[in-house]
C-alpha atoms as a PDB file:
ATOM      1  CA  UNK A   1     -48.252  41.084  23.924  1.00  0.00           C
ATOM      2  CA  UNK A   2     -51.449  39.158  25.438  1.00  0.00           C
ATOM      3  CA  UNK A   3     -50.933  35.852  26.333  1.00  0.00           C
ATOM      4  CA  UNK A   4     -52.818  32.960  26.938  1.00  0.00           C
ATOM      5  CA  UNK A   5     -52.879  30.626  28.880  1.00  0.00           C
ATOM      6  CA  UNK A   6     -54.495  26.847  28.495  1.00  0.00           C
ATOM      7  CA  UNK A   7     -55.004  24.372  30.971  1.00  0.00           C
ATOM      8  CA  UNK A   8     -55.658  21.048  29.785  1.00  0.00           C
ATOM      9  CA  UNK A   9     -56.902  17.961  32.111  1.00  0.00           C
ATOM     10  CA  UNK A  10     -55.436  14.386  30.509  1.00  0.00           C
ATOM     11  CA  UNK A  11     -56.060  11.425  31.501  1.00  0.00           C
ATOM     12  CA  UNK A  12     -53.265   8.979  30.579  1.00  0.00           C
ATOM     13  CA  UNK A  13     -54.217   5.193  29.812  1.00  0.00           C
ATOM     14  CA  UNK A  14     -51.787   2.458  31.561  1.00  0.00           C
ATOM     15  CA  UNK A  15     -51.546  -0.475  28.820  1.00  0.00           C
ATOM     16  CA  UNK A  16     -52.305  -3.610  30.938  1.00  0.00           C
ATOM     17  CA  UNK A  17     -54.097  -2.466  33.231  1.00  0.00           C
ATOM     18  CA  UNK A  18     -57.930  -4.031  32.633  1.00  0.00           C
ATOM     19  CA  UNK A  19     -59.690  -0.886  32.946  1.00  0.00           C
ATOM     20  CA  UNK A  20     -57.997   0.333  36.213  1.00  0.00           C
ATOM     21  CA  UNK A  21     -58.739   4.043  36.655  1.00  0.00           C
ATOM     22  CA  UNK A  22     -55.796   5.637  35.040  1.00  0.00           C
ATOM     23  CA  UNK A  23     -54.283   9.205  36.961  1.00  0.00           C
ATOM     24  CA  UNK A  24     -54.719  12.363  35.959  1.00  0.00           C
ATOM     25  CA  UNK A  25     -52.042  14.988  34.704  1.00  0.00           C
ATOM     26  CA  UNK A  26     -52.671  18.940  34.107  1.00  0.00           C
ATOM     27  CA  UNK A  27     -50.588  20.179  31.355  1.00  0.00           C
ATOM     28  CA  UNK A  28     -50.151  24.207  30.828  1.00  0.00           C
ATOM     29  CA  UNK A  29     -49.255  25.085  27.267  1.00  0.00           C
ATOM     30  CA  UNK A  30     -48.395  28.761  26.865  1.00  0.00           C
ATOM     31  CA  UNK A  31     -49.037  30.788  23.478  1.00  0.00           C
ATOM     32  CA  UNK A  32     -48.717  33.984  22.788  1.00  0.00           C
ATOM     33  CA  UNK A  33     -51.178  36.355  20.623  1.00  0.00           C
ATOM     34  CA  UNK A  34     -49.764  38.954  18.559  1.00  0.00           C
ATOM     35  CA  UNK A  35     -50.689  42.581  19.176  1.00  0.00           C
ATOM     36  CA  UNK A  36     -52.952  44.080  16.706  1.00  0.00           C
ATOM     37  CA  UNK A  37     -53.396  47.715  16.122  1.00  0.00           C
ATOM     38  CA  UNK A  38     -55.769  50.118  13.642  1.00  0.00           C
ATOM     39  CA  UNK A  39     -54.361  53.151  12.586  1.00  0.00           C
ATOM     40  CA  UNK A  40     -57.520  55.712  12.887  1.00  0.00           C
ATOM     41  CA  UNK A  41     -58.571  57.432   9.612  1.00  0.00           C
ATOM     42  CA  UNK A  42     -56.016  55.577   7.915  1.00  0.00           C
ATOM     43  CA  UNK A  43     -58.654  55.409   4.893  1.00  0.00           C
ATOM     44  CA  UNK A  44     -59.742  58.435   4.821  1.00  0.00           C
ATOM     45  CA  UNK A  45     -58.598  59.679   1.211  1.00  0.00           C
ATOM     46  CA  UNK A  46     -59.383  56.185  -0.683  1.00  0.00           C
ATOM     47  CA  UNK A  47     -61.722  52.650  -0.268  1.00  0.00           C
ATOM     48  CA  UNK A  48     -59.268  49.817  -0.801  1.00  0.00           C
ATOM     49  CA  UNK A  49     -60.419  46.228  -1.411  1.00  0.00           C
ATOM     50  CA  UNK A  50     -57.019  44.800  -0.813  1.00  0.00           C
ATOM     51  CA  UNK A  51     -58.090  41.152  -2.649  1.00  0.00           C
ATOM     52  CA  UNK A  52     -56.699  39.544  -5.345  1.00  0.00           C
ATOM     53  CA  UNK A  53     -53.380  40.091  -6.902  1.00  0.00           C
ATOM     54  CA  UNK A  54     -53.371  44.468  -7.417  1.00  0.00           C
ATOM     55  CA  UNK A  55     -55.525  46.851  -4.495  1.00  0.00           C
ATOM     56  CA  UNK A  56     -57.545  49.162  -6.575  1.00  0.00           C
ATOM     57  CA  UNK A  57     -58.434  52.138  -4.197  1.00  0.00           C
ATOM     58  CA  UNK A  58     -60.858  54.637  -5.471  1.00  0.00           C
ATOM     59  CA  UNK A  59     -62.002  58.351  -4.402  1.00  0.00           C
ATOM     60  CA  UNK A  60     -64.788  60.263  -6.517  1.00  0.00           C
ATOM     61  CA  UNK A  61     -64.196  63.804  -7.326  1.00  0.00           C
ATOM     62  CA  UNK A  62     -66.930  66.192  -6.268  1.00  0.00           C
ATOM     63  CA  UNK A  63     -70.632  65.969  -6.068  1.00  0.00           C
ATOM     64  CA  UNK A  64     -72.139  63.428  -8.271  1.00  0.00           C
ATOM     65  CA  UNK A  65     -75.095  65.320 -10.283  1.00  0.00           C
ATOM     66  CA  UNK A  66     -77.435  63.708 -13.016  1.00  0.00           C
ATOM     67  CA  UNK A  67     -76.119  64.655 -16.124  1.00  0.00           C
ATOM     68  CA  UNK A  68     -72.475  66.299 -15.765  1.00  0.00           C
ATOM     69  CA  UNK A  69     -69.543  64.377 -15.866  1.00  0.00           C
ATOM     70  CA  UNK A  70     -68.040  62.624 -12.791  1.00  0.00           C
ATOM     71  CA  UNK A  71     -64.407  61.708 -12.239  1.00  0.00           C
ATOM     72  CA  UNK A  72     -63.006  58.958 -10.199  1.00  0.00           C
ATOM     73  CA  UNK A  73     -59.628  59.035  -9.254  1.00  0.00           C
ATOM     74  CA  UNK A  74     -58.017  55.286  -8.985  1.00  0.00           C
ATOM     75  CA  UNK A  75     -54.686  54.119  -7.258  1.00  0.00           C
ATOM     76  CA  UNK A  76     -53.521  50.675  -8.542  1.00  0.00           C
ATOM     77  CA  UNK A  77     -50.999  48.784  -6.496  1.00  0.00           C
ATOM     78  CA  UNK A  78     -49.676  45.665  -7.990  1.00  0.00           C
ATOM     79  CA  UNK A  79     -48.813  42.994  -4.983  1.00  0.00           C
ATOM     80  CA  UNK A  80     -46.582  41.265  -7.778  1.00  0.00           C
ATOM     81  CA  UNK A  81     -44.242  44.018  -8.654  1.00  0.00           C
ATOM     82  CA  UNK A  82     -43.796  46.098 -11.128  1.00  0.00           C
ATOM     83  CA  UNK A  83     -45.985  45.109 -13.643  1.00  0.00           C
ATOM     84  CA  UNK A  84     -48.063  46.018 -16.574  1.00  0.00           C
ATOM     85  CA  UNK A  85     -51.469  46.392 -15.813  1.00  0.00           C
ATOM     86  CA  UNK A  86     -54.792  46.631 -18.239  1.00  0.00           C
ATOM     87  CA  UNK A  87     -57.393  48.333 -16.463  1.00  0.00           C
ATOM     88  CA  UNK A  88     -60.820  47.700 -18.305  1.00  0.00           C
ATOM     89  CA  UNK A  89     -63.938  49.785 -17.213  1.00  0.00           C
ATOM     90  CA  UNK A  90     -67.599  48.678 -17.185  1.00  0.00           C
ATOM     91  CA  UNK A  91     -71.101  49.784 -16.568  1.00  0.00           C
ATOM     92  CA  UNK A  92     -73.827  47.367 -16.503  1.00  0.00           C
ATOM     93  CA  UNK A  93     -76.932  49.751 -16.438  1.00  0.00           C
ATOM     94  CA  UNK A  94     -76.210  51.661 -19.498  1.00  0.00           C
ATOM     95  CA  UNK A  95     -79.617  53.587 -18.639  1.00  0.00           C
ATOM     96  CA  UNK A  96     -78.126  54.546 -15.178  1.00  0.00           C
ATOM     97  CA  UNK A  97     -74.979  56.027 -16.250  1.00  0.00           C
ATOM     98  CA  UNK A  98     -72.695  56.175 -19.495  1.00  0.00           C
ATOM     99  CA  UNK A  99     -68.811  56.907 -20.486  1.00  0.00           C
ATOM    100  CA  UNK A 100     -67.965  60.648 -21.737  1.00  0.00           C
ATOM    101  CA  UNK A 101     -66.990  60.052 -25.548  1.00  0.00           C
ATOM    102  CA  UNK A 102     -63.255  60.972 -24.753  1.00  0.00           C
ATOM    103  CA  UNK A 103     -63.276  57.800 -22.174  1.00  0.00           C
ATOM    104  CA  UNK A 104     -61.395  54.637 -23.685  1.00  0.00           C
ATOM    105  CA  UNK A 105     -63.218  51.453 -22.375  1.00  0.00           C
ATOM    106  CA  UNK A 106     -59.238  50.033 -21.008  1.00  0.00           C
ATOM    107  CA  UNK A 107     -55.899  51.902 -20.353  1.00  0.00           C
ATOM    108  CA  UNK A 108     -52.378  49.728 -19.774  1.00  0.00           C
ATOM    109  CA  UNK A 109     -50.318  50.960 -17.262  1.00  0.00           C
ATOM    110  CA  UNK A 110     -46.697  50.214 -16.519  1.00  0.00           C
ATOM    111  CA  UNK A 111     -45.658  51.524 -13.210  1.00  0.00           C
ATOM    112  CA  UNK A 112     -41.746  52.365 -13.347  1.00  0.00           C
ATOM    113  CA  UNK A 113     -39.657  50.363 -11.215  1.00  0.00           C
ATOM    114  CA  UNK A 114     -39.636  52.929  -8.361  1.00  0.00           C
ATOM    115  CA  UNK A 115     -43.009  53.505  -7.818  1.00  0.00           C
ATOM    116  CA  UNK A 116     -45.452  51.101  -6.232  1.00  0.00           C
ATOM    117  CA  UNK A 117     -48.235  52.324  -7.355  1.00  0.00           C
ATOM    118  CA  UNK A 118     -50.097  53.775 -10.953  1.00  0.00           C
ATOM    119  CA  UNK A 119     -52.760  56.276 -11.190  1.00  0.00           C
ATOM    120  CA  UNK A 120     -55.354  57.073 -13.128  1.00  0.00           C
ATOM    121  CA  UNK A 121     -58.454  59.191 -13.708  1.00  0.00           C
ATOM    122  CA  UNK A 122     -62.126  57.631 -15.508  1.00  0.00           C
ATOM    123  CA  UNK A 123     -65.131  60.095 -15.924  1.00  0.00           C
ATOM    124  CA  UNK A 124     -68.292  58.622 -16.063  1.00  0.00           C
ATOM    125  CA  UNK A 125     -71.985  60.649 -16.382  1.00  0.00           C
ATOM    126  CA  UNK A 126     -74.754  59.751 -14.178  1.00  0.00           C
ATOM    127  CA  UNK A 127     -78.232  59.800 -16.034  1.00  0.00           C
ATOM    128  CA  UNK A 128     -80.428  59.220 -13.123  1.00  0.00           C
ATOM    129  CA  UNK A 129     -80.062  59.564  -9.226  1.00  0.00           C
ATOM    130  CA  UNK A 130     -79.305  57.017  -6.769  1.00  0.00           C
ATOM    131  CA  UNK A 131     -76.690  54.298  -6.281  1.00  0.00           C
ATOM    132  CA  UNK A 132     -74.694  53.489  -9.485  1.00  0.00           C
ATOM    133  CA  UNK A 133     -72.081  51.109  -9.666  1.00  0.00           C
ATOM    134  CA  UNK A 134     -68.872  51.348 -11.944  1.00  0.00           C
ATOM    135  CA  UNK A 135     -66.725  47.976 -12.349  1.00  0.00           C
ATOM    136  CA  UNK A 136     -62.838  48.180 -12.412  1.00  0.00           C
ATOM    137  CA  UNK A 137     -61.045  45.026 -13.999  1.00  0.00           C
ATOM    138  CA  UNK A 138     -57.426  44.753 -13.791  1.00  0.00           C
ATOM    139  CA  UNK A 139     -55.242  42.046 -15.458  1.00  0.00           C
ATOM    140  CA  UNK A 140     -52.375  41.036 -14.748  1.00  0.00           C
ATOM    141  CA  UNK A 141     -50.817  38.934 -17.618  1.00  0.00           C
ATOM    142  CA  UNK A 142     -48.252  35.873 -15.563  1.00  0.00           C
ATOM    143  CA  UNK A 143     -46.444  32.605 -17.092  1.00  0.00           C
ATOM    144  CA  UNK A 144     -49.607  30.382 -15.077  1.00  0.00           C
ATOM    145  CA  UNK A 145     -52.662  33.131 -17.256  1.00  0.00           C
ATOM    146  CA  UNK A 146     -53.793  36.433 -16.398  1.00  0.00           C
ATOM    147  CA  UNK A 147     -54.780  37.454 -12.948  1.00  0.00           C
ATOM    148  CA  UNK A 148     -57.761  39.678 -11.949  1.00  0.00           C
ATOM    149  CA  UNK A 149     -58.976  42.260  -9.942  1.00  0.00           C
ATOM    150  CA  UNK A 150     -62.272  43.078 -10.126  1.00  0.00           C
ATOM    151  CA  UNK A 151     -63.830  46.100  -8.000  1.00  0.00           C
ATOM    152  CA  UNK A 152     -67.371  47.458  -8.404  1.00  0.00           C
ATOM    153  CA  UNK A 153     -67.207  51.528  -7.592  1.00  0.00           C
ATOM    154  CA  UNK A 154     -70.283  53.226  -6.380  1.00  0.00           C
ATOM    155  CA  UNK A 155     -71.451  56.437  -6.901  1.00  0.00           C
ATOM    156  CA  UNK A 156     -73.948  58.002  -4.842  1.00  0.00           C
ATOM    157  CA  UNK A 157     -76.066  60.260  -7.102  1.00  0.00           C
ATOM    158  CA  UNK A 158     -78.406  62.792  -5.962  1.00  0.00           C
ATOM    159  CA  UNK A 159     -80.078  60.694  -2.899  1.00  0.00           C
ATOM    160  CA  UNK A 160     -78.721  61.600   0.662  1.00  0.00           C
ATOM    161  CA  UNK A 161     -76.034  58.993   1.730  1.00  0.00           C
ATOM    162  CA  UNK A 162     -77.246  59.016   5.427  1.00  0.00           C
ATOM    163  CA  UNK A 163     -80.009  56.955   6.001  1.00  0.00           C
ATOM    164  CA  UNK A 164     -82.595  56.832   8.402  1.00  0.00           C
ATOM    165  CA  UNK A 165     -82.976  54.001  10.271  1.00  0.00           C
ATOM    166  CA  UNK A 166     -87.086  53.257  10.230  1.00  0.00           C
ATOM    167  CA  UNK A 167     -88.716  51.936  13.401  1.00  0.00           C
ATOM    168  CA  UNK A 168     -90.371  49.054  13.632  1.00  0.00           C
ATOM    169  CA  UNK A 169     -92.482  47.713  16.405  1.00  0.00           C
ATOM    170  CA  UNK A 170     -93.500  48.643  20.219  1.00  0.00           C
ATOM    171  CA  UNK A 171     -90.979  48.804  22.599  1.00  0.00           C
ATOM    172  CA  UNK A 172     -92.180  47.072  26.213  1.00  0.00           C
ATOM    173  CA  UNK A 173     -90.731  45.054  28.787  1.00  0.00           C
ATOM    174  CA  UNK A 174     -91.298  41.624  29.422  1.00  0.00           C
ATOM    175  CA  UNK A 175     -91.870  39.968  33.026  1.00  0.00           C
ATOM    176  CA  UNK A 176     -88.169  40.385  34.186  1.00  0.00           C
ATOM    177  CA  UNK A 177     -88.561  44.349  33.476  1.00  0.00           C
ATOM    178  CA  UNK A 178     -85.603  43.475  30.027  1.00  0.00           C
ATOM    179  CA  UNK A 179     -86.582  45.913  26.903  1.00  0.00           C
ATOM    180  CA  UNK A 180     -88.096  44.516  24.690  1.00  0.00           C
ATOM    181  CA  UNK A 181     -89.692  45.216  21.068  1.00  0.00           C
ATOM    182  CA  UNK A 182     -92.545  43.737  19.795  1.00  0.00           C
ATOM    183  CA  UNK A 183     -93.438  42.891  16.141  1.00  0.00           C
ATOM    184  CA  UNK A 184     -97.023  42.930  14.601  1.00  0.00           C
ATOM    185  CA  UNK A 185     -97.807  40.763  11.785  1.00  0.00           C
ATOM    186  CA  UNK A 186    -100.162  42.329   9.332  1.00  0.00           C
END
């Protein structure tokens, strides 16, 4: 454990006394921080937006190509229990990618009381390359309404993931010999 220590300087008022200077006191208050530690490549098989009342973690199968059928695996994880879920799928660009016939637009899922977690499969088909984004509801019905999870998936289609970084500028130093990067305006 780190800790930390603070040192605070007080000055304490005497009632009474007109204004007299009034002593000062140092007070140490110790605290402690709590360790915190990453697991690395903890991630590594699924994304997980952990917000909201179920973590929807994704991983897409394969190579994304324009016009064959994609699948996305999904893990749901209900952070209220074992509960039915209704997972509803979404595409907002229905020029950029579209739902296999065979796809239903929502599944409901009812994990079984020893499992923590559902899974299931959606196939979408790309129809042009570039980023495409597929949105993942999921409901869960409570005595206060239904809760939501909402998650927008992309796909990567075609277009190399790695981008270049482009350079901008002149790179110079300035009169204390710092780097430094100048920008034209054109």
């Amino acid at each position: 454990m780190h800790r930390v220590i603070i040192s605070v300087a007080a000055v304490l008022a005497i009632a009474g006394c007109g204004g007299a200077d009034a002593p000062e006191a140092e007070v140490s208050v110790e605290t402690t921080a709590p360790e915190v530690s990453f697991k690395p490549g903890a991630q590594a098989q699924h994304t997980v937006k952990p917000q909201g009342p179920v973590q929807i973690a994704y991983r897409i199968i394969g190579t994304p190509i324009v016009g064959q059928p994609v699948a996305v695996d999904l893990q749901i994880t209900s952070m209220m229990g074992p509960q039915e879920v209704t997972l509803s799928y979404r595409i907002n660009d229905s020029t950029a990618m579209q739902f296999p016939d065979a796809q239903p637009p929502s599944v409901s899922l009812a994990p079984s009381a020893d499992e923590s977690s559902s899974f299931q499969q959606v196939r979408v088909i790309p129809l042009r390359e570039g980023r495409l984004f597929l949105n993942v509801s999921a409901d869960i019905k409570t005595d206060d309404g239904t809760m939501t999870t909402v998650t927008a998936i992309p796909i990567q289609v075609g277009v190399s993931t790695i981008r270049e970084p482009q350079q901008h500028g002149v790179e110079t130093t300035d009169e204390n010999g710092e780097a430094i990067k100048v920008l034209k305006g054109e």
